[in-house]
N, C-alpha and C. Protein backbone atom coordinates (compact mmCIF):
# COMPACT_ATOMS: atom_id res chain seq x y z
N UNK A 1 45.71 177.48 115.98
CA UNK A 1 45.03 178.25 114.95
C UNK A 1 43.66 178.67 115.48
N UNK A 2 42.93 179.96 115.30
CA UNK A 2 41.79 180.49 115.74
C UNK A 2 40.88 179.45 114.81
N UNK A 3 39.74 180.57 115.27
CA UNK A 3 38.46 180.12 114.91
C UNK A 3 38.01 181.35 113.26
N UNK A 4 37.73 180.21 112.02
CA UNK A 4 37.86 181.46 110.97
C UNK A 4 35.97 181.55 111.00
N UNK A 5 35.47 182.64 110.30
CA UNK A 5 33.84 182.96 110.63
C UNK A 5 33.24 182.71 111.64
N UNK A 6 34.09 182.32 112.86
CA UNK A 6 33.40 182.00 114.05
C UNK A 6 33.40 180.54 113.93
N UNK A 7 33.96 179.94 113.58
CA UNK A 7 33.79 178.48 113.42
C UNK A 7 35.54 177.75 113.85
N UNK A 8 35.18 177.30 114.67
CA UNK A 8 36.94 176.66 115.41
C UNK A 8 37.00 175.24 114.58
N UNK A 9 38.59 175.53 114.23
CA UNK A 9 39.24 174.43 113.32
C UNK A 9 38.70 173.03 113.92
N UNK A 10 39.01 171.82 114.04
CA UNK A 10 38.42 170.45 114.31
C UNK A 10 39.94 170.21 115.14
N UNK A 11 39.66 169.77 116.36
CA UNK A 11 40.75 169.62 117.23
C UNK A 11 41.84 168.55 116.52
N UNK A 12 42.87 168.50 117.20
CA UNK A 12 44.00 167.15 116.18
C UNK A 12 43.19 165.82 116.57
N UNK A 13 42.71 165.77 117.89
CA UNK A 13 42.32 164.64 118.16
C UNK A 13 41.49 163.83 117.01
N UNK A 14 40.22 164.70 116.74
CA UNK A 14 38.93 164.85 115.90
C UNK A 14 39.20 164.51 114.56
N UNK A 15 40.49 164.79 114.19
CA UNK A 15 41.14 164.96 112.42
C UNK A 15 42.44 163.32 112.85
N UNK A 16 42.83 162.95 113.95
CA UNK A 16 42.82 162.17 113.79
C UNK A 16 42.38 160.98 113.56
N UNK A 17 40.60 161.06 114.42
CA UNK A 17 39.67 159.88 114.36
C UNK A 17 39.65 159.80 113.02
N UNK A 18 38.90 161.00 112.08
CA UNK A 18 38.98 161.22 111.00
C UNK A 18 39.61 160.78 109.90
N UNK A 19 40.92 160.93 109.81
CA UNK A 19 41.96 160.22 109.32
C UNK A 19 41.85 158.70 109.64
N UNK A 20 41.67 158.13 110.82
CA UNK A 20 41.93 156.54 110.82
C UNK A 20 40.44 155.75 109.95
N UNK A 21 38.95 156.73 110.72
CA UNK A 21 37.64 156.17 110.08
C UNK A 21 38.17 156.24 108.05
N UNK A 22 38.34 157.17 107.47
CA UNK A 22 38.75 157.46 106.03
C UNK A 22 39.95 155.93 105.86
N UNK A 23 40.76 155.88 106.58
CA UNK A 23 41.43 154.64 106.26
C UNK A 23 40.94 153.77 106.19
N UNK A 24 40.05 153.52 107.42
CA UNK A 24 39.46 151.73 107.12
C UNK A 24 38.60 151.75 105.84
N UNK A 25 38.32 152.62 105.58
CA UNK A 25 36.90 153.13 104.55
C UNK A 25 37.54 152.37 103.08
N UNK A 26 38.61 153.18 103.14
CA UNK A 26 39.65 152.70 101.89
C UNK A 26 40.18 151.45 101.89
N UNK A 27 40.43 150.81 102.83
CA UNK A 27 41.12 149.66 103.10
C UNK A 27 40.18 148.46 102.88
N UNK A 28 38.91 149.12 103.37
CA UNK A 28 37.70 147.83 103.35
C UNK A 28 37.45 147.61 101.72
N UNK A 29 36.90 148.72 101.09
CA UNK A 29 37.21 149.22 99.86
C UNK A 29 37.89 148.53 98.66
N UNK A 30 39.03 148.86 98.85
CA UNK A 30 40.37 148.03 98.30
C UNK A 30 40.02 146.44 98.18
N UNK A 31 39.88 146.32 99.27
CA UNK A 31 39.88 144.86 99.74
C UNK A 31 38.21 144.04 99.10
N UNK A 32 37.51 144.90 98.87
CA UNK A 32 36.59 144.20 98.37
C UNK A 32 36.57 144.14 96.67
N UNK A 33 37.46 145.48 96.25
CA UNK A 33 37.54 145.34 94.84
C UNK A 33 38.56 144.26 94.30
N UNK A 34 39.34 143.95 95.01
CA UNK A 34 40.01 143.13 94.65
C UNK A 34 39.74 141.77 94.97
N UNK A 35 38.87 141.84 95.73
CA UNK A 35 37.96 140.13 95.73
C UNK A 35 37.06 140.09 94.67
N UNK A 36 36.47 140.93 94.11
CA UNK A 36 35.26 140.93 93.31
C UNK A 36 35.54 141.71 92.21
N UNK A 37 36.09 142.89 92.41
CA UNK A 37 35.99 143.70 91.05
C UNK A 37 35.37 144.55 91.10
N UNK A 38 35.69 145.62 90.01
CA UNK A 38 34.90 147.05 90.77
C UNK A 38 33.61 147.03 90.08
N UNK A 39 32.89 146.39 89.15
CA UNK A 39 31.67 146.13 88.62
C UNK A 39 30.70 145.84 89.70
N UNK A 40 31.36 144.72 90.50
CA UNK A 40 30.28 143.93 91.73
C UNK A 40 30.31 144.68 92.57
N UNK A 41 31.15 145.59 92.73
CA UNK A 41 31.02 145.90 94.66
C UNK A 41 30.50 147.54 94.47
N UNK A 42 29.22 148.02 95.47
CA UNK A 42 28.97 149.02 95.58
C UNK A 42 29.26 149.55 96.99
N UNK A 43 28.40 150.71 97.12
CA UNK A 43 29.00 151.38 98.38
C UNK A 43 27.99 150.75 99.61
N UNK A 44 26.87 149.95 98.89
CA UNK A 44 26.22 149.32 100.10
C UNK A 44 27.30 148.17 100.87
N UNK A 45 28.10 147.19 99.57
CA UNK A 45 28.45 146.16 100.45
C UNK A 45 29.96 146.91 101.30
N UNK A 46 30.47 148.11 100.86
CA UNK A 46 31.63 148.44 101.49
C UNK A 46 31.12 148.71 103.01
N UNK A 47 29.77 149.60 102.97
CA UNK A 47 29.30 149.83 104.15
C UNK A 47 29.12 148.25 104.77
N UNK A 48 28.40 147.44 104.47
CA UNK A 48 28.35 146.08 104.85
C UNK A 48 29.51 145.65 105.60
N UNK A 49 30.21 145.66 104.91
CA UNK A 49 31.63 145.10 105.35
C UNK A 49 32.42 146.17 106.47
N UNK A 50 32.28 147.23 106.47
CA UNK A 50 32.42 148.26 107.65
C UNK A 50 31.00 148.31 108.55
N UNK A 51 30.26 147.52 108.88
CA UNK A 51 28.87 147.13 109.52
C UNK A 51 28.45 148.93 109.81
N UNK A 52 28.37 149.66 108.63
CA UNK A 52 27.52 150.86 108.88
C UNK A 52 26.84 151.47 107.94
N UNK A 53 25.63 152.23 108.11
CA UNK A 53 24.82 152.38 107.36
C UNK A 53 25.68 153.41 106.04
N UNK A 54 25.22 153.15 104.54
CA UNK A 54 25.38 153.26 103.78
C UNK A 54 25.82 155.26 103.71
N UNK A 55 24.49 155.61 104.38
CA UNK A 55 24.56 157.31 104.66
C UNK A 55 26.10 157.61 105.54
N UNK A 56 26.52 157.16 106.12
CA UNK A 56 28.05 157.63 106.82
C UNK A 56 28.86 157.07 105.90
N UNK A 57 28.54 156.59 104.88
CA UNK A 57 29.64 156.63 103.59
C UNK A 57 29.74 158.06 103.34
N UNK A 58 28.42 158.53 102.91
CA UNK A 58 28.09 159.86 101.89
C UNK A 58 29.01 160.88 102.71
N UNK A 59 29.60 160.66 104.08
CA UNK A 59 30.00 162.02 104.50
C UNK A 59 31.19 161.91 104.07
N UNK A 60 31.95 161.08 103.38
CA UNK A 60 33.32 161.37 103.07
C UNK A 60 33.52 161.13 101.60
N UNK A 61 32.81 159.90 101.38
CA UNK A 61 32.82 159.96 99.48
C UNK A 61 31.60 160.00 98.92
N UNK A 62 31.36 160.91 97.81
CA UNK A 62 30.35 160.88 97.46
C UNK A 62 29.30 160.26 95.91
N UNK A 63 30.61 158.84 95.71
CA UNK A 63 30.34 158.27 95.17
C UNK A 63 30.96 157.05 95.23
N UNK A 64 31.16 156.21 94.33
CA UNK A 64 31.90 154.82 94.56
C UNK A 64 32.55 155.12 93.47
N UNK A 65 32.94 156.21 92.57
CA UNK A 65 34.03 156.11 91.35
C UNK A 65 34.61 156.76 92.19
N UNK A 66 34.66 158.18 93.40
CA UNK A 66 35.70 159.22 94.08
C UNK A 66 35.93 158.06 95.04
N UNK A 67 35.25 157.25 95.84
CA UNK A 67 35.95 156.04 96.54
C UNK A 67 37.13 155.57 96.09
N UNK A 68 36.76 154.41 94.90
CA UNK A 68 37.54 153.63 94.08
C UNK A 68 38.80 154.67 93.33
N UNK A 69 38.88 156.13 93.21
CA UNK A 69 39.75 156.76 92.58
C UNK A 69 40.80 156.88 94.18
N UNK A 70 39.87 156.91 95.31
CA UNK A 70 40.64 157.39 96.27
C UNK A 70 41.48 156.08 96.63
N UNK A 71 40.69 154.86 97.03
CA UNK A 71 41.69 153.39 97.15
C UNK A 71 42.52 152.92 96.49
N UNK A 72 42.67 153.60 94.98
CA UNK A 72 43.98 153.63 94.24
C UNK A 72 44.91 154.82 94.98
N UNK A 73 44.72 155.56 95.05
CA UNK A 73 45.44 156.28 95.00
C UNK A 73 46.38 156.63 96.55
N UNK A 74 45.59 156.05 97.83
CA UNK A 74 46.02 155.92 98.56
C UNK A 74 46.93 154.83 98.85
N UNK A 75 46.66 153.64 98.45
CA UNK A 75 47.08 152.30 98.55
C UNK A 75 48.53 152.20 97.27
N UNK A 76 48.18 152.77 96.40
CA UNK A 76 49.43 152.54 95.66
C UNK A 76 50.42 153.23 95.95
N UNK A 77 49.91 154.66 96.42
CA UNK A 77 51.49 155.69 96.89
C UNK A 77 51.40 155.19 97.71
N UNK A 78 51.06 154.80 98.83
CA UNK A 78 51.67 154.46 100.22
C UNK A 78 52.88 152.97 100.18
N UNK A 79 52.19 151.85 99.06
CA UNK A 79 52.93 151.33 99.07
C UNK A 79 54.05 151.14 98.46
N UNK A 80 53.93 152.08 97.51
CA UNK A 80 55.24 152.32 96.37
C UNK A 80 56.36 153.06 97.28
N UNK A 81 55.95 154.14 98.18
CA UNK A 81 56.56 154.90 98.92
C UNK A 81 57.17 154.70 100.05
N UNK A 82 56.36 153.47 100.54
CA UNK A 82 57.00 152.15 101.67
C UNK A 82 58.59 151.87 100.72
N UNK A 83 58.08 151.21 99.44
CA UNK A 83 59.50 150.72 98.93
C UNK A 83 60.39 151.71 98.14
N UNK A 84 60.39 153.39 98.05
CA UNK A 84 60.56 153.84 97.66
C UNK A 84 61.88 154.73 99.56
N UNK A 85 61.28 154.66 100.47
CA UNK A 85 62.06 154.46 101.63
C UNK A 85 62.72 153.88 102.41
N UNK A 86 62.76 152.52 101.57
CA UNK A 86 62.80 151.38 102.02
C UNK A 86 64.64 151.55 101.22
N UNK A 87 64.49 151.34 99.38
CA UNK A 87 65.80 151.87 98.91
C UNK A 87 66.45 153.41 99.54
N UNK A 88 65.93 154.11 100.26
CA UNK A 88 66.68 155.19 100.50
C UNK A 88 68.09 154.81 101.54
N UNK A 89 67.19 154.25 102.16
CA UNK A 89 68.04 153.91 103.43
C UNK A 89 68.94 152.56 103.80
N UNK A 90 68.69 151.58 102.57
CA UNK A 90 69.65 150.61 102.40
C UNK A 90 70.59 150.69 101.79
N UNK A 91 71.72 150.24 102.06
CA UNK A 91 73.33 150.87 101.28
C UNK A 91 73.26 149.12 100.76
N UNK A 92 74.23 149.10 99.66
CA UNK A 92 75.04 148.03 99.14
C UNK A 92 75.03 147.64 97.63
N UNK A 93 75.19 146.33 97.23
CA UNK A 93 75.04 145.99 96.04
C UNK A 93 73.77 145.69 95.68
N UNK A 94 73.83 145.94 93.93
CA UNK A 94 72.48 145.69 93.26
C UNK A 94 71.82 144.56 94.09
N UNK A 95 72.78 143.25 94.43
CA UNK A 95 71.74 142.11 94.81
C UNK A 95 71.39 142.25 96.45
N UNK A 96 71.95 143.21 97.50
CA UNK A 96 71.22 143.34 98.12
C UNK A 96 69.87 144.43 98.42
N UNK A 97 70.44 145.12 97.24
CA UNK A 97 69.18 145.73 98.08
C UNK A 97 67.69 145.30 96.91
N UNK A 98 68.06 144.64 95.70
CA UNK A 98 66.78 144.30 95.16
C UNK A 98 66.53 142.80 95.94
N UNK A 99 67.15 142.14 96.47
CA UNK A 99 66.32 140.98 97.74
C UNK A 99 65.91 142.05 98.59
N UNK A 100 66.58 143.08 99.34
CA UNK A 100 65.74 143.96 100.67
C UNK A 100 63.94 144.54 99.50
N UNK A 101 64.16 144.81 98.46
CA UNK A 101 63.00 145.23 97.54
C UNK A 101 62.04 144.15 97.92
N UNK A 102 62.60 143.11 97.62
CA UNK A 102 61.27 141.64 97.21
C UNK A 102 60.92 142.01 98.64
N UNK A 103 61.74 141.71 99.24
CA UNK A 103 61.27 141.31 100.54
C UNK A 103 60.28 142.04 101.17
N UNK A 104 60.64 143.28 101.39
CA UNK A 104 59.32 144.19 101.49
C UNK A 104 58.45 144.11 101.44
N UNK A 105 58.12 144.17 99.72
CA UNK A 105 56.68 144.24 98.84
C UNK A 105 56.25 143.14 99.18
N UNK A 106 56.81 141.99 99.37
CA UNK A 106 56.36 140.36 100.30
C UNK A 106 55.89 141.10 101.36
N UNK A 107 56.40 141.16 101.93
CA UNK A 107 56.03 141.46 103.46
C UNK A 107 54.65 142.31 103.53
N UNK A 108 54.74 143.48 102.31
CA UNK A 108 53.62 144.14 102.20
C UNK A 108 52.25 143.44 102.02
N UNK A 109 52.69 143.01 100.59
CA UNK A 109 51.05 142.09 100.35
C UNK A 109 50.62 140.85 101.40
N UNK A 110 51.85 140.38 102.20
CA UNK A 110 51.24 139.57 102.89
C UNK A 110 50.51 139.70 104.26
N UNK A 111 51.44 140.77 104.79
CA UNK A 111 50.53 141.57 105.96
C UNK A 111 49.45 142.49 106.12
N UNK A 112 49.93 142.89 105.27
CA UNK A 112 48.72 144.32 104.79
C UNK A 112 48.03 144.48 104.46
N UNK A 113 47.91 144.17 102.81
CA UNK A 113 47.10 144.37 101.94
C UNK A 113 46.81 142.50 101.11
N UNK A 114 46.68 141.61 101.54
CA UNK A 114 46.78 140.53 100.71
C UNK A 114 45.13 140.30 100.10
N UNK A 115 44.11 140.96 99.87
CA UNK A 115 43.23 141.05 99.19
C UNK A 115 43.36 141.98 98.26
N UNK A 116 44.05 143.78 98.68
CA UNK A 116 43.76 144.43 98.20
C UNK A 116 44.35 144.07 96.88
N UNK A 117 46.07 143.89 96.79
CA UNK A 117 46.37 143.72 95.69
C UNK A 117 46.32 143.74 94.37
N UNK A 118 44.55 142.55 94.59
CA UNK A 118 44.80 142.22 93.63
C UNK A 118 44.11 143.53 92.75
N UNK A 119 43.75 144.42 93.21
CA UNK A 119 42.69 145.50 92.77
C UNK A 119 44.16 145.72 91.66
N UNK A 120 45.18 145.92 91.81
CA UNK A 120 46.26 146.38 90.21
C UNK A 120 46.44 145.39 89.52
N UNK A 121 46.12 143.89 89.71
CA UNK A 121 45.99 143.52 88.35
C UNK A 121 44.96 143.46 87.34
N UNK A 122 44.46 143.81 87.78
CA UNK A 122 42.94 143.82 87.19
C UNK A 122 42.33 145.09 85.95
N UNK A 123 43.30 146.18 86.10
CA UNK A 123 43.34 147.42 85.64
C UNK A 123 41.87 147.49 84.26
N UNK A 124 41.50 146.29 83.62
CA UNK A 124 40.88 146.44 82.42
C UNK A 124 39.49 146.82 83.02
N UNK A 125 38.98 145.78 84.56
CA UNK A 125 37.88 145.92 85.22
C UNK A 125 37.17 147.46 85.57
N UNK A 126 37.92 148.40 85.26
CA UNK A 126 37.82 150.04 86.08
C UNK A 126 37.51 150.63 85.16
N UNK A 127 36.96 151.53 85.15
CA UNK A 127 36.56 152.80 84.24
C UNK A 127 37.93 153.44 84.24
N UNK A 128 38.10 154.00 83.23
CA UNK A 128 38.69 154.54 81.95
C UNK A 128 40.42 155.24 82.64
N UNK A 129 39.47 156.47 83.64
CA UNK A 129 40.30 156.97 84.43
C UNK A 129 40.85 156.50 85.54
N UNK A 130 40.46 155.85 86.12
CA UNK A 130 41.12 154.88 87.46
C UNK A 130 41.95 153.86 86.49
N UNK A 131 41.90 153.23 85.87
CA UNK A 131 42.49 152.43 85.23
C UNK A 131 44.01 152.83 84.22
N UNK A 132 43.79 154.40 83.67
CA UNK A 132 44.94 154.70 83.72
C UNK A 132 45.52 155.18 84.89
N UNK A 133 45.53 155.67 85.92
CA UNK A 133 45.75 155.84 86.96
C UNK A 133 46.30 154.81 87.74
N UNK A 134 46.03 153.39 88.03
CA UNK A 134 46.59 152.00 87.83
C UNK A 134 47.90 151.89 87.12
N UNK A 135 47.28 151.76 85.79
CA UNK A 135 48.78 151.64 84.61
C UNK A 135 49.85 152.70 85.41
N UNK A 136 49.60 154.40 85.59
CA UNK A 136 51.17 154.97 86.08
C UNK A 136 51.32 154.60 87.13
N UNK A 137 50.82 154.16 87.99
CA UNK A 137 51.22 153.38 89.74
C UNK A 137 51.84 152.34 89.68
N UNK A 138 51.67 151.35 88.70
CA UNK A 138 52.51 150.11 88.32
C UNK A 138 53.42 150.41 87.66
N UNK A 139 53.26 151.70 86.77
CA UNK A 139 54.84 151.82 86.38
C UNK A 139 55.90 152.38 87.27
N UNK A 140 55.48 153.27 88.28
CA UNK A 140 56.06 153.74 89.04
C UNK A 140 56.70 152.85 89.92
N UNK A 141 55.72 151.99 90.39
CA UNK A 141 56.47 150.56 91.10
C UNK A 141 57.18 149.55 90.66
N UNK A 142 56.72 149.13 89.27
CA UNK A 142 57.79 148.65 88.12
C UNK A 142 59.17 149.03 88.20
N UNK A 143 59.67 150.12 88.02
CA UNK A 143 60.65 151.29 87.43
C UNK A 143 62.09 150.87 88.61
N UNK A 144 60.91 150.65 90.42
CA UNK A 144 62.10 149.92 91.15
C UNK A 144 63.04 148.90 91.23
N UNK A 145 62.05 147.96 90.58
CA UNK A 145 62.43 146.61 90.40
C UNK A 145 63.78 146.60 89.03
N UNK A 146 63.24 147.53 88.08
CA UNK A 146 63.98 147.57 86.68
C UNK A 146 65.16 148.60 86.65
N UNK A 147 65.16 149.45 87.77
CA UNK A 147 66.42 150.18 88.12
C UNK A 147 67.36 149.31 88.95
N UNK A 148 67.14 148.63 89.58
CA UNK A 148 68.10 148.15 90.62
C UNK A 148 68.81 146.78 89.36
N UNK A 149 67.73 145.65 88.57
CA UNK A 149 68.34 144.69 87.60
C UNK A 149 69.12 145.35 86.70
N UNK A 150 69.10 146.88 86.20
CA UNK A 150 69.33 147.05 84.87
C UNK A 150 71.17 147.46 85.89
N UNK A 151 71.41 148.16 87.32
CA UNK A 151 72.32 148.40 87.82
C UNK A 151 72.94 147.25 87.82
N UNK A 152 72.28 146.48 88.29
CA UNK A 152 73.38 144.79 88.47
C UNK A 152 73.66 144.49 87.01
N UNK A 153 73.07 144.57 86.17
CA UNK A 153 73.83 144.20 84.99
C UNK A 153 74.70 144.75 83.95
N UNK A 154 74.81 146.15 84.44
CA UNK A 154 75.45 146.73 84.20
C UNK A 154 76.82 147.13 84.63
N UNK A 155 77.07 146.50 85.61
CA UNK A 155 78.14 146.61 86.91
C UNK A 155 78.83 145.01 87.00
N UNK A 156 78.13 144.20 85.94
CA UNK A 156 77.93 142.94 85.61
C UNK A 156 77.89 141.55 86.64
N UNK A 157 77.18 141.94 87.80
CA UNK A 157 76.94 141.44 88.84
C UNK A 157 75.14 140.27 88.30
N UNK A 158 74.47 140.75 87.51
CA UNK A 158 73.67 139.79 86.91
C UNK A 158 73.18 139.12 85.76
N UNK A 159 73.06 138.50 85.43
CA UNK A 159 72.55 138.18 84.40
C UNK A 159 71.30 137.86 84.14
N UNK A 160 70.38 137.90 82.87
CA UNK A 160 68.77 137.50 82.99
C UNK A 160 69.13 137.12 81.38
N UNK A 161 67.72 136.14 81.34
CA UNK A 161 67.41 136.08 80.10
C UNK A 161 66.61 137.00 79.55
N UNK A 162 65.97 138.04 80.27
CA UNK A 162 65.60 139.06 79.36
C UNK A 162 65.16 140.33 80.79
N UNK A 163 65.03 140.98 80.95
CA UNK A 163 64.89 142.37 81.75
C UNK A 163 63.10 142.27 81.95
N UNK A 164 62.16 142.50 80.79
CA UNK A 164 60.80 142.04 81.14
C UNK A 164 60.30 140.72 81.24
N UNK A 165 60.90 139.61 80.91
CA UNK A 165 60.84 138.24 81.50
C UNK A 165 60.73 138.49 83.06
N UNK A 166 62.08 138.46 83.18
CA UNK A 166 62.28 138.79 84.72
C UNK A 166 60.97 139.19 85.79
N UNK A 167 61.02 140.46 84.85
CA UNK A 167 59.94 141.36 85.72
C UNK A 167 58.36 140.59 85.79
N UNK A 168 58.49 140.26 84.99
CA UNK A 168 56.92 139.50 84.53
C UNK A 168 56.93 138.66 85.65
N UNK A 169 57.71 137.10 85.95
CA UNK A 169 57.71 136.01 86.38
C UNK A 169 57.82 136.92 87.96
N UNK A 170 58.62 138.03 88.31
CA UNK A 170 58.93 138.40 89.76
C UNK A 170 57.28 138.91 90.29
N UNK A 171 57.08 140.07 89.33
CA UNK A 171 55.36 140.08 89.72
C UNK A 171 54.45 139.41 89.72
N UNK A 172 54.77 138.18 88.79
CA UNK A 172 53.47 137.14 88.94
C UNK A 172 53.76 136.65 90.51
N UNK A 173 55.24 136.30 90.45
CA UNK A 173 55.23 135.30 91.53
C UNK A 173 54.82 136.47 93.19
N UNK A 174 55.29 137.70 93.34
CA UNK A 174 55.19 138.42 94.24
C UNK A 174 53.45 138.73 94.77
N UNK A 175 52.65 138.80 93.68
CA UNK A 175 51.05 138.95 93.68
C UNK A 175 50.52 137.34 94.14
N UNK A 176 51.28 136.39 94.48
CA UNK A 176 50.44 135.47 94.73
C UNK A 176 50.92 134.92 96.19
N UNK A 177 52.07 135.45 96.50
CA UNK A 177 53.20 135.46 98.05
C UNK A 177 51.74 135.54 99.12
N UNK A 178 50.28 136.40 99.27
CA UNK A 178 49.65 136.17 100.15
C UNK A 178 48.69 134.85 99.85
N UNK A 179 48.69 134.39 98.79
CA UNK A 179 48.09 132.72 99.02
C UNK A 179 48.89 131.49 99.54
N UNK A 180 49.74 132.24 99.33
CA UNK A 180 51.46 130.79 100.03
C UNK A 180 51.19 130.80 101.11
N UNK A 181 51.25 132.25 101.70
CA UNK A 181 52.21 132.70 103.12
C UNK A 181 51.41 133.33 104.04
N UNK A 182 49.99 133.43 103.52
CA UNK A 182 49.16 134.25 104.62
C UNK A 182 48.25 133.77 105.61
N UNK A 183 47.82 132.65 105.10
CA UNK A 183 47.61 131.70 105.98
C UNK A 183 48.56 131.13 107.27
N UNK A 184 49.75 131.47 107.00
CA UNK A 184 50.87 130.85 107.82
C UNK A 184 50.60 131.15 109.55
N UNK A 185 51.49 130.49 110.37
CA UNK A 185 51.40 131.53 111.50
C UNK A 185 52.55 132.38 111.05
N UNK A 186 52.40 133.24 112.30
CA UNK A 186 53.36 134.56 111.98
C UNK A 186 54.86 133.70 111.71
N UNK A 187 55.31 132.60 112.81
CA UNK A 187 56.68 132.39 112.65
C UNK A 187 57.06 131.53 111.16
N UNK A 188 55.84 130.81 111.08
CA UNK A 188 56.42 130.12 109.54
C UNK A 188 56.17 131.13 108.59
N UNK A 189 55.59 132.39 108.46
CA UNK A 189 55.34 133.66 107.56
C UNK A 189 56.60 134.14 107.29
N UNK A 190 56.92 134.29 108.48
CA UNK A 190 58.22 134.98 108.15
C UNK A 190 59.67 134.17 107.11
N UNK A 191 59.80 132.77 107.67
CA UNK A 191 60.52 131.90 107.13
C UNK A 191 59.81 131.95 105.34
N UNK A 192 58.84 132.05 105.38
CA UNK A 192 57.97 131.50 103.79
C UNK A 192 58.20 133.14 103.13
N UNK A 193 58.31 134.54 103.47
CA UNK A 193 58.52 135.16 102.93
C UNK A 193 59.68 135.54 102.54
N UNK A 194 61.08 134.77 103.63
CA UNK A 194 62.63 134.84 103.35
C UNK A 194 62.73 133.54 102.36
N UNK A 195 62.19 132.47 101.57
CA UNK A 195 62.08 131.47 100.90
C UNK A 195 61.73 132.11 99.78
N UNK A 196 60.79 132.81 99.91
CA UNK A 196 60.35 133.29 97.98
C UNK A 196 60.99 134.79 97.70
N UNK A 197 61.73 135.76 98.86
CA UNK A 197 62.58 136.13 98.36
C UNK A 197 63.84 135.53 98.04
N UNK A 198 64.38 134.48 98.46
CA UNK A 198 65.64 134.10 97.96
C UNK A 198 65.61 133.77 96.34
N UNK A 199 64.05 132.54 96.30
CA UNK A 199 63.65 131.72 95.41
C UNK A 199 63.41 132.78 93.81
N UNK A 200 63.00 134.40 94.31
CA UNK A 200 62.95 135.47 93.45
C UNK A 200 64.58 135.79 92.83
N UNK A 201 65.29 135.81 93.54
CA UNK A 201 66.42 136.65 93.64
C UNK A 201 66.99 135.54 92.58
N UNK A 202 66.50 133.86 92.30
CA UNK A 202 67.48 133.07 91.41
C UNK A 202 67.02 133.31 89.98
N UNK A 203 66.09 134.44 89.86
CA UNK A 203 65.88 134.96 88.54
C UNK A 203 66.98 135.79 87.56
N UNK A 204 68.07 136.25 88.62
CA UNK A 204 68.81 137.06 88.13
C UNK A 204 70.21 136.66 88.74
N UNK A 205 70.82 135.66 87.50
CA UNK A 205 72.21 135.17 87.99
C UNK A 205 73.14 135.75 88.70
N UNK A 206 73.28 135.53 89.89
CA UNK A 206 74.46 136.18 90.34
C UNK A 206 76.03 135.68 90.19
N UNK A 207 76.69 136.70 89.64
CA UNK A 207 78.16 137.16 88.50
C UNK A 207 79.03 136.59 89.76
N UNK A 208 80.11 135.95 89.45
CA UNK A 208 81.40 135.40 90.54
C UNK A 208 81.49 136.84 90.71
């Protein structure tokens, strides 16, 4: 692509640095709202925690509500969309592919994101609009979990004592998978995240 007013586009290289600096930005971000809450944390300690001065914030967000709107919004589609590719491409029955589900979103919060997390339960802590913005990201990620149980029980492969029981006890227990398992080394991680998906999966009787 040329140069438009005399001014040449930003090489791929340049828009890639770009792209990765904007990630950590968000990631550090994330990770501090969900240790603290979005009341406590400003854009000094995000810079803090990215050891740079507060002004190379200002060149990409220009506040800490377009921050905090952006660390939702990046962090929840990416990871909804992780498990949203994740069902595309697994074939089988309701009960395997909602264990391939747990397992994932385990795998997610425990490698990835195991601070950020907790930034979606918290939804009441946020101003008005980020917070509904929260609520449809959890429903959207909800909706996986409650399509695949409502298939198994309908196909009569499960049973539950109730459909939001379920869901309740699977998300409590899935949001706390990085205090079990993150500490681990990698090889007992892995074993401790195939343990609380199995230990998930005895929520929903499986039919002879």
């Amino acid at each position: 692509m040329g140069a438009v007013n005399g001014v040449k586009p930003p090489s791929e290289r340049v828009q890639r640095k770009r792209g990765k600096r904007i990630q950590e930005i968000l990631t550090a971000a994330a990770e501090l709202f969900g240790e603290r809450g979005y009341d406590a944390v400003s854009l000094e300690h995000v810079a803090e925690r990215l050891d740079v001065t507060k002004g190379s914030l200002y060149y990409y967000f220009s506040s800490k509500d377009e921050l905090g709107t952006a660390a939702i919004e990046t962090l929840g589609d990416e990871w909804t969309a992780r498990l949203e590719q994740l069902l595309e491409r697994t074939k089988g029955t309701p009960e395997v592919r909602l264990r391939a589900l747990i397992h994932e979103h385990v795998t997610i919060a425990v490698n990835d994101y195991p601070a950020a997390l907790r930034l979606f339960l918290m939804p009441r802590e946020w101003p008005s609009a980020q917070r509904e913005r929260i609520k449809e990201l959890r429903l959207r990620h909800d909706s996986l979990f409650r399509a695949l149980i409502e298939e198994g029980l309908a196909g009569g492969e499960f049973t539950v004592t109730s459909i939001d029981t379920v869901l309740q006890c699977m998300h409590a227990a899935m949001s706390q998978a990085p205090t079990w398992c993150g500490e681990l080394p990698s090889a007992a991680r892995g074993k401790a995240v195939d343990e609380v998906a199995d230990t998930l999966m005895a929520l929903v009787h499986i039919g002879p």
